[in-house]
Protein backbone atom coordinates (compact mmCIF):
# COMPACT_ATOMS: atom_id res chain seq x y z
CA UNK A 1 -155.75 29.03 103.46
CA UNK A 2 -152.03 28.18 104.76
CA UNK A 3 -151.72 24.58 104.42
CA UNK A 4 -150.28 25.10 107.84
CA UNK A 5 -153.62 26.01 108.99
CA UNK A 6 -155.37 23.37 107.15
CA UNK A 7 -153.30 20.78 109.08
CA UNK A 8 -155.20 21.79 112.41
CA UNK A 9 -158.88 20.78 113.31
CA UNK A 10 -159.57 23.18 116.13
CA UNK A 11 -162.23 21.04 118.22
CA UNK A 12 -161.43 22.10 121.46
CA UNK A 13 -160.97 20.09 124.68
CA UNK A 14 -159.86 22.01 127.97
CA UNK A 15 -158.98 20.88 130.71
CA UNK A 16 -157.00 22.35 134.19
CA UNK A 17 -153.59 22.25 136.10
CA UNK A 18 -152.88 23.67 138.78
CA UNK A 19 -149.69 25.88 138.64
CA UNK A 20 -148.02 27.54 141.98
CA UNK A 21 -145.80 29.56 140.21
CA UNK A 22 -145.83 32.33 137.74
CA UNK A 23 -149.52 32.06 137.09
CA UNK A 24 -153.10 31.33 139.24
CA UNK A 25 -153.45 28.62 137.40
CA UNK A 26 -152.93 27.20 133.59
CA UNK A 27 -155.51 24.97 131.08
CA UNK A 28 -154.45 22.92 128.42
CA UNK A 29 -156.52 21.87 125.37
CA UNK A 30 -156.80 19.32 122.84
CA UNK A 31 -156.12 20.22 119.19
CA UNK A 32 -155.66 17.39 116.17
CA UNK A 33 -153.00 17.99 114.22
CA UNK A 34 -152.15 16.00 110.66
CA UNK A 35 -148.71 14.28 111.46
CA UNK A 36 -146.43 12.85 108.12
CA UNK A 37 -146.08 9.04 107.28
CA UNK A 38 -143.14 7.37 107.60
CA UNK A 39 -142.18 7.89 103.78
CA UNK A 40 -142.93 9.73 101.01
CA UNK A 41 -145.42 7.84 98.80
CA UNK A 42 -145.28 9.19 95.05
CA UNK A 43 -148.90 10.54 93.90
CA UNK A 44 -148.44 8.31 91.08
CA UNK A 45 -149.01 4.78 93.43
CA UNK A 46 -152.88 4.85 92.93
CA UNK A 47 -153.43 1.16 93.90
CA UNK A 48 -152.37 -0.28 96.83
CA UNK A 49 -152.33 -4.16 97.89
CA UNK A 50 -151.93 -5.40 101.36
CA UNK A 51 -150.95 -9.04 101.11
CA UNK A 52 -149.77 -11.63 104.23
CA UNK A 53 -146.93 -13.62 103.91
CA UNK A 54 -146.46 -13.79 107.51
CA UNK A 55 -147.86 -17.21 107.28
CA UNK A 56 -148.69 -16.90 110.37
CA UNK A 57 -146.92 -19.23 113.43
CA UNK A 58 -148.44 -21.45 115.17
CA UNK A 59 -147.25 -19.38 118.91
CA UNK A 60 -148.33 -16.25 116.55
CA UNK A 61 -150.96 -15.57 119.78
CA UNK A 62 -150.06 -16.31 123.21
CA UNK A 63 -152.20 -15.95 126.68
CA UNK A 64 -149.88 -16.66 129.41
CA UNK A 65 -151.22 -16.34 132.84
CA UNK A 66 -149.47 -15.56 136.05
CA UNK A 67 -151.48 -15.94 139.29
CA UNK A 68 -150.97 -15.31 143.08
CA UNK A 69 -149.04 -18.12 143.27
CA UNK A 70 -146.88 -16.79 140.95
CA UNK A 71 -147.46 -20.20 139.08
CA UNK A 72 -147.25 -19.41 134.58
CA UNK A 73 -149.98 -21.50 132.81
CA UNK A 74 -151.13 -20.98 129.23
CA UNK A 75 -154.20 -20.09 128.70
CA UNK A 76 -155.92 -21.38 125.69
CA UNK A 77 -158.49 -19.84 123.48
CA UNK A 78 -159.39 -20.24 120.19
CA UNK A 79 -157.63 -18.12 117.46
CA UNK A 80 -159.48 -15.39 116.40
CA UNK A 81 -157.55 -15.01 113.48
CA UNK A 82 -155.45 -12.10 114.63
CA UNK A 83 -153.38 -11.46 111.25
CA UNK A 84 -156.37 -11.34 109.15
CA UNK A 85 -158.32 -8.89 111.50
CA UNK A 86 -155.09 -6.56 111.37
CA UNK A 87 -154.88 -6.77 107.91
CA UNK A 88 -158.96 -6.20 107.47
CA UNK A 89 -158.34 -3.01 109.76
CA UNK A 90 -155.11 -1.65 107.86
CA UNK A 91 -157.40 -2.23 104.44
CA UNK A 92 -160.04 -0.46 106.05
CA UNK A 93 -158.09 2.30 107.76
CA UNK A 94 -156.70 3.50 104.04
CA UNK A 95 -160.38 2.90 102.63
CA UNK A 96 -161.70 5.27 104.66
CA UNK A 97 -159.15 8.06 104.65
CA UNK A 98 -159.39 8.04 100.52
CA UNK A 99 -155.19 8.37 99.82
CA UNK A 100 -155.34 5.52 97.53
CA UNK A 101 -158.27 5.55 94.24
CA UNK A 102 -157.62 1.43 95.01
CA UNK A 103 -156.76 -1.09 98.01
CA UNK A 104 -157.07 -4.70 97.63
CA UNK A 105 -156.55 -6.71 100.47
CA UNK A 106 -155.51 -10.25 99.46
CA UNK A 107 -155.41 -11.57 102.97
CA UNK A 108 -159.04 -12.31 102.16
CA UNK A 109 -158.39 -13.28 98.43
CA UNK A 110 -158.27 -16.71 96.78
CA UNK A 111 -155.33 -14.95 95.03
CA UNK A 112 -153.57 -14.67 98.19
CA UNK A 113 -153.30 -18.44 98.43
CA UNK A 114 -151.22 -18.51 94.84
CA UNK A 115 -149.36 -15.65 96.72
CA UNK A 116 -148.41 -17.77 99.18
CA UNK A 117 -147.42 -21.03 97.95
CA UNK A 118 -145.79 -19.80 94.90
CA UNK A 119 -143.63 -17.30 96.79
CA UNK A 120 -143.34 -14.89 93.23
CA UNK A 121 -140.64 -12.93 92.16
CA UNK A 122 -141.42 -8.64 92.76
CA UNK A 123 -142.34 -8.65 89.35
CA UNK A 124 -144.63 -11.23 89.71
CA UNK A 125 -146.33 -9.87 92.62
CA UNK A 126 -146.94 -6.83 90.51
CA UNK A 127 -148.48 -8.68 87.91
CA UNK A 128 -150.49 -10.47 89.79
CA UNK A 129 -151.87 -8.14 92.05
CA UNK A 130 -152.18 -5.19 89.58
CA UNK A 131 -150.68 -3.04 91.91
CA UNK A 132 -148.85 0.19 91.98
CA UNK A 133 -147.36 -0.60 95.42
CA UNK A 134 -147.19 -3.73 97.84
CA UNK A 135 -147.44 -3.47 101.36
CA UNK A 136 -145.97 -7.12 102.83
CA UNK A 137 -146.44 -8.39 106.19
CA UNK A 138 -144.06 -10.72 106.50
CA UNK A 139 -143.73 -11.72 110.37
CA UNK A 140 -146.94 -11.32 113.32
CA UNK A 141 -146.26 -12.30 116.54
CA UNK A 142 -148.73 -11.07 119.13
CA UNK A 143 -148.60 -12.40 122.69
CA UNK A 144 -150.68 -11.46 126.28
CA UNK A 145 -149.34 -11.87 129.49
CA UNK A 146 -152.25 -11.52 132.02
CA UNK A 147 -151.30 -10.59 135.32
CA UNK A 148 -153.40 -12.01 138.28
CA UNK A 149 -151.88 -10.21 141.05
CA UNK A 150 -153.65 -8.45 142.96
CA UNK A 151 -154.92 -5.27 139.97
CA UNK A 152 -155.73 -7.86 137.48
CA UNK A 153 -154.39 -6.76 134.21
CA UNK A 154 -153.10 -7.83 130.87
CA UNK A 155 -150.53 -7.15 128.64
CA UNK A 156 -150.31 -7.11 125.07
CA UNK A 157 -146.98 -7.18 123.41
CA UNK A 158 -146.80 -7.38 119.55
CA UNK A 159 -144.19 -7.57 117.08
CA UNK A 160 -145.27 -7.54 113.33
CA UNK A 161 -142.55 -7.29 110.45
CA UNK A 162 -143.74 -5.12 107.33
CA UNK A 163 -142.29 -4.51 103.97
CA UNK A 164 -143.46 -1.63 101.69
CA UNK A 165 -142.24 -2.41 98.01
CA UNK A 166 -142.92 0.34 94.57
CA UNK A 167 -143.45 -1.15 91.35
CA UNK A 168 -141.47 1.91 89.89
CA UNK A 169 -138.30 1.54 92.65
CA UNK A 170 -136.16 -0.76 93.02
CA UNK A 171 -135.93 -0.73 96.47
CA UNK A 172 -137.86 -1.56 99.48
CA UNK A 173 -138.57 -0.39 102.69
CA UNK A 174 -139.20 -2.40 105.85
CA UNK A 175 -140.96 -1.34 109.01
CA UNK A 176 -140.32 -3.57 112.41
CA UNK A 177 -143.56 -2.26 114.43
CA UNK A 178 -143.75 -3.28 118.30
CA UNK A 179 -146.58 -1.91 119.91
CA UNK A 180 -147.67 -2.58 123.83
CA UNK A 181 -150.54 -2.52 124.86
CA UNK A 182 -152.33 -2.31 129.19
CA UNK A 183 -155.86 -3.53 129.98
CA UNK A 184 -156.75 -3.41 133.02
CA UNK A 185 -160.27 -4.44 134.43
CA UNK A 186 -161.39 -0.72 135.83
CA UNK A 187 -160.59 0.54 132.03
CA UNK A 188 -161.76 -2.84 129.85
CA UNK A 189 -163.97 -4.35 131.98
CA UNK A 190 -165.93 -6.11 128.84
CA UNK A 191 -162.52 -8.34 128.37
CA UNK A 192 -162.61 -9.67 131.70
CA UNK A 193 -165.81 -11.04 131.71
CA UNK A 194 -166.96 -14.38 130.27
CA UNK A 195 -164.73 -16.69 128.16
CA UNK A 196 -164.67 -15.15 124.66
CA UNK A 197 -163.65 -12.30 126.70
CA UNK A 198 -159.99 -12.82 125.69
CA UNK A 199 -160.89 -13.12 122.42
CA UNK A 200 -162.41 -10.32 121.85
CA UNK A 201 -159.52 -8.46 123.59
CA UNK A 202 -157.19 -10.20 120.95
CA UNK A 203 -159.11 -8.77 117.77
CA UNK A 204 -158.91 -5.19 119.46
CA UNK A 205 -155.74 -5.67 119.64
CA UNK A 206 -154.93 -7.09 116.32
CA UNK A 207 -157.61 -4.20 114.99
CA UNK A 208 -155.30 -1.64 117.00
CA UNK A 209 -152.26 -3.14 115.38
CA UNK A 210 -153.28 -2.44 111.91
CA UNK A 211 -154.65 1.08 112.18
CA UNK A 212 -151.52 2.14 114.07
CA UNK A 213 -149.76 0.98 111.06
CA UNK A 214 -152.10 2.75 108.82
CA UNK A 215 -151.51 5.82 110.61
CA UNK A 216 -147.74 5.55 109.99
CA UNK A 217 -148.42 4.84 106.12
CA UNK A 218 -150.41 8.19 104.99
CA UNK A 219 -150.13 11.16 107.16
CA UNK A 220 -153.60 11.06 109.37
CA UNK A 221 -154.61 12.74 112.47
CA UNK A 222 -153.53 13.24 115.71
CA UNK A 223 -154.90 14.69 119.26
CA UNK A 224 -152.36 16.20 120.84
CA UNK A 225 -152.06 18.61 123.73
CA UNK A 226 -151.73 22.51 123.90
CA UNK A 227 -150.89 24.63 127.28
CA UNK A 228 -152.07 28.32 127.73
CA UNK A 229 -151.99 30.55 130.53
CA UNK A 230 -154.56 31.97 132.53
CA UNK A 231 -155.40 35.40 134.39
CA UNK A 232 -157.58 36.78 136.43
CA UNK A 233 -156.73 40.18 134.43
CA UNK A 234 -160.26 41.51 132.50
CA UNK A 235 -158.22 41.62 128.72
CA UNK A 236 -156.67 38.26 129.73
CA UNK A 237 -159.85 36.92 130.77
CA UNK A 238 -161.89 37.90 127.27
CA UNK A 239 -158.89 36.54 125.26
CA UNK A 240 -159.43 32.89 126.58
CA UNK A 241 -163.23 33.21 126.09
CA UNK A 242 -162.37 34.04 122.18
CA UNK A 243 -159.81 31.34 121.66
CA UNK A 244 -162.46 28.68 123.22
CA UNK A 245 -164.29 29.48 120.51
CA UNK A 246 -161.83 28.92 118.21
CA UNK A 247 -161.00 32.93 117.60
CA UNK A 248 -157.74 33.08 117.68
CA UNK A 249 -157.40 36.47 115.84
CA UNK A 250 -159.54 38.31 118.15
CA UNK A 251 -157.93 36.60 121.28
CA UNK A 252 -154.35 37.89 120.04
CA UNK A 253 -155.96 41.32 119.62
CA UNK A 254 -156.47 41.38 123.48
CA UNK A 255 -153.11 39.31 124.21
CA UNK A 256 -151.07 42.00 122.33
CA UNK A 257 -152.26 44.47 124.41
CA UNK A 258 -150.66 42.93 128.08
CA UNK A 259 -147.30 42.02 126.10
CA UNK A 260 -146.00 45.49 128.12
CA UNK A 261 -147.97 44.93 131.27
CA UNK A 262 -145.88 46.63 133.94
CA UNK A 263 -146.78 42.90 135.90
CA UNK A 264 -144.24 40.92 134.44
CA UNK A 265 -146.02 37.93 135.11
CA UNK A 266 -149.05 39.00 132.92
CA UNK A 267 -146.52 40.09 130.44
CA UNK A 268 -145.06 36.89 130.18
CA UNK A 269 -148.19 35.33 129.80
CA UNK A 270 -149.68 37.37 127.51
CA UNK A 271 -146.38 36.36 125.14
CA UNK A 272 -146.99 32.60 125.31
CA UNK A 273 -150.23 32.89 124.55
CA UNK A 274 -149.58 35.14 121.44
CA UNK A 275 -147.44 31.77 120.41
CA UNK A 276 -150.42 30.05 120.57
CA UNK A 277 -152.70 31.61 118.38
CA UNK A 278 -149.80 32.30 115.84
CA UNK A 279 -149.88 28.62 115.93
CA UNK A 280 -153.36 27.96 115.60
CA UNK A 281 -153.22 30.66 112.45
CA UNK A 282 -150.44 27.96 110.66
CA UNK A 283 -147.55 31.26 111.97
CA UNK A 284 -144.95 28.68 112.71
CA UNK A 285 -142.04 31.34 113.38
CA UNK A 286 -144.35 34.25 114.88
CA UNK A 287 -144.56 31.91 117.04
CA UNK A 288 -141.26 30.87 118.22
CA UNK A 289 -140.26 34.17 118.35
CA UNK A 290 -143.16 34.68 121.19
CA UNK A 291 -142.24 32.24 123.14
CA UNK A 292 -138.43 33.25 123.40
CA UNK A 293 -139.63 36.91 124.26
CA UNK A 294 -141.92 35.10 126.97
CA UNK A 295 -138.96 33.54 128.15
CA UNK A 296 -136.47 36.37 128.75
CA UNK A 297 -139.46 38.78 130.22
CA UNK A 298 -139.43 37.42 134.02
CA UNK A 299 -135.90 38.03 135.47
CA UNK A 300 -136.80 35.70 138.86
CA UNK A 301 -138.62 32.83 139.83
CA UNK A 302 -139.52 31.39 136.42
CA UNK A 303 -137.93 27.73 136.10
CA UNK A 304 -141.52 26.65 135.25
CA UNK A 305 -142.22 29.63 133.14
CA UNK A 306 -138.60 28.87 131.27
CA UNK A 307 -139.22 25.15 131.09
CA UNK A 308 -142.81 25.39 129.56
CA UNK A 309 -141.16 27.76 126.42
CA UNK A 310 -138.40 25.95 125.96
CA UNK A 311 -140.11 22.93 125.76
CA UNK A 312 -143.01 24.56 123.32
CA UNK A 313 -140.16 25.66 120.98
CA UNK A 314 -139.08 22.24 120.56
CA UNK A 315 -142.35 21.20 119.98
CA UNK A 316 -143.12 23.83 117.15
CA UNK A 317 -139.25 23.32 115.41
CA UNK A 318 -140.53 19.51 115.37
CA UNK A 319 -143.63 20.97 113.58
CA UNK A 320 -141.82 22.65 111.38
CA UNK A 321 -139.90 19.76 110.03
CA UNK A 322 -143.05 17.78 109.67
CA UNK A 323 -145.13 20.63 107.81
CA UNK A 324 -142.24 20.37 105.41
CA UNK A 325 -142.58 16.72 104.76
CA UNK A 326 -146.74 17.03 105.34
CA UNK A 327 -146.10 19.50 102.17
CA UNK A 328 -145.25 16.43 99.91
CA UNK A 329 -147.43 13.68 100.81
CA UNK A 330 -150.52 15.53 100.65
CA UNK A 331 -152.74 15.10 97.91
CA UNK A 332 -155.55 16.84 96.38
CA UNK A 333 -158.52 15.96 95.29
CA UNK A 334 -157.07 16.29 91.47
CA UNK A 335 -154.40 13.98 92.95
């Protein structure tokens, strides 16, 4: 199998827009694709610490409240300990996805106390953690602003500071992440209620903080969106009841067939779609070459139509790029 192909988990979520235009109608679906860390990690770093040198601020959390009156009050809670829980969920984010044989997480070592007050040398750190690679955080500041007007909701707004550091190079690499994050009280109503209920909406935050990051170190999973077209035409119809089942073969067996309808508008379709399963079979140009034939077969009428390829050809040239780096960061099992 393409490792195009293996990059896709086809679990398949539809859902429906409505389309006035070229088509009765058009679904999209939800398909998780593997998308590349931020750097290339050598399959030689086996063992992996995660160490806090943040020493985290005293303002490092923040609840400021802003009523009807318009009148800003801190709110105080107690401290969950939000740079430990990131760190815990970063640790436990590459734990469970298995890219490193070894993570040690020193946030919740006595080690990481000697780390701290003896600020080391690189060299140091290497020796003392054992480590192949270090990943630093080295600044956390994660405030809310809760907004009690009228929709009560709260925002998180994080900066954390992050330095990645090879015992084999010379050089480092440093990551400035700032996330926001919206709760509102329709969506979260378990943080709005009671008061530990802003503490527990701190750790998820904190918890979102350092999987995010994880995500960004190893490539890992991602739902993203697909868009298909629809038609009340029989061949048309049997297609899409194949691809929901994940047959994409069969479905472009039927699609191939209306890519010389006399309709235009079911020709056009019938293009796009092709694109789609190419993509779904790890085809990467197949399928930019269907959508630019989709493109050029209506003549009138087809901003939409025009707009949707364009903008799927961008998305698939993107892919491209990151199939190329996906290509050397992952690792096999023998890795």
């Amino acid at each position: 199998m393409k490792l195009t192909k293996k990059l896709l988990l086809l679990s398949l979520f539809f859902g429906s827009l409505t389309s006035c235009l070229i088509t009765d109608y058009t679904r999209t679906f939800q398909v998780e694709i593997m998308k590349p860390a931020i750097l290339n990690i050598p399959k030689e770093v086996k063992t992996i610490a995660i160490v806090d040198q943040s020493n985290q601020p005293i303002d490092a959390l923040k609840f400021i409240n802003i009523d009807e009156t318009k009148k800003i009050n801190n709110l105080k809670i107690k401290d969950p300990g939000v740079s430990e829980i990131t760190l815990e969920a970063l640790s436990n984010f590459l734990i469970e996805n298995k890219y490193f044989a070894n993570v040690i997480n020193y946030k919740t070592s006595l080690d990481s106390i000697w780390i701290l007050s003896n600020a080391p040398s690189t060299s140091e750190l290497f020796e003392k953690t054992k480590s192949d690679m270090c990943i630093l955080l080295k600044d956390f500041h994660l405030n809310h602003l809760a907004m009690n007007i009228g929709d009560y909701s709260v925002q998180a707004n994080a900066h954390l500071v992050w330095d990645i550091i090879s015992k084999s190079d010379s050089t480092y690499y440093t990551y400035n992440q700032q996330d926001t994050l919206i709760y509102t009280i329709e969506q979260f109503p378990q943080y709005f209620n009671g008061k530990n209920g802003l503490s527990r909406m701190a750790i998820n935050s904190s918890e979102y903080l350092g999987n995010y990051f994880g995500s960004r170190i190893i490539p890992s999973w991602l739902t993203v969106e697909r868009l298909y077209y629809q038609s009340k035409n029989q061949r048309m119809l049997m297609a899409e009841k194949y691809a929901m089942n994940n047959d994409w073969l069969k479905a472009a067996e039927l699609w191939r067939k209306e890519i010389n309808n006399k309709n235009k508008t079911i020709a056009a379709k019938a293009c796009y779609n092709m694109a789609l399963a190419c993509e779904m079979e790890g085809r990467l140009d197949p399928a930019i070459d269907w959508l630019v034939q989709s493109y050029s077969v209506l003549t009138k009428y087809n901003k939409e139509h025009q707009a949707n390829c364009q903008r799927y050809i961008n998305v698939l040239a993107l892919r491209k790029k990151e199939i190329e780096k996906l290509e050397r960061q992952v690792r096999s099992e023998k890795d």
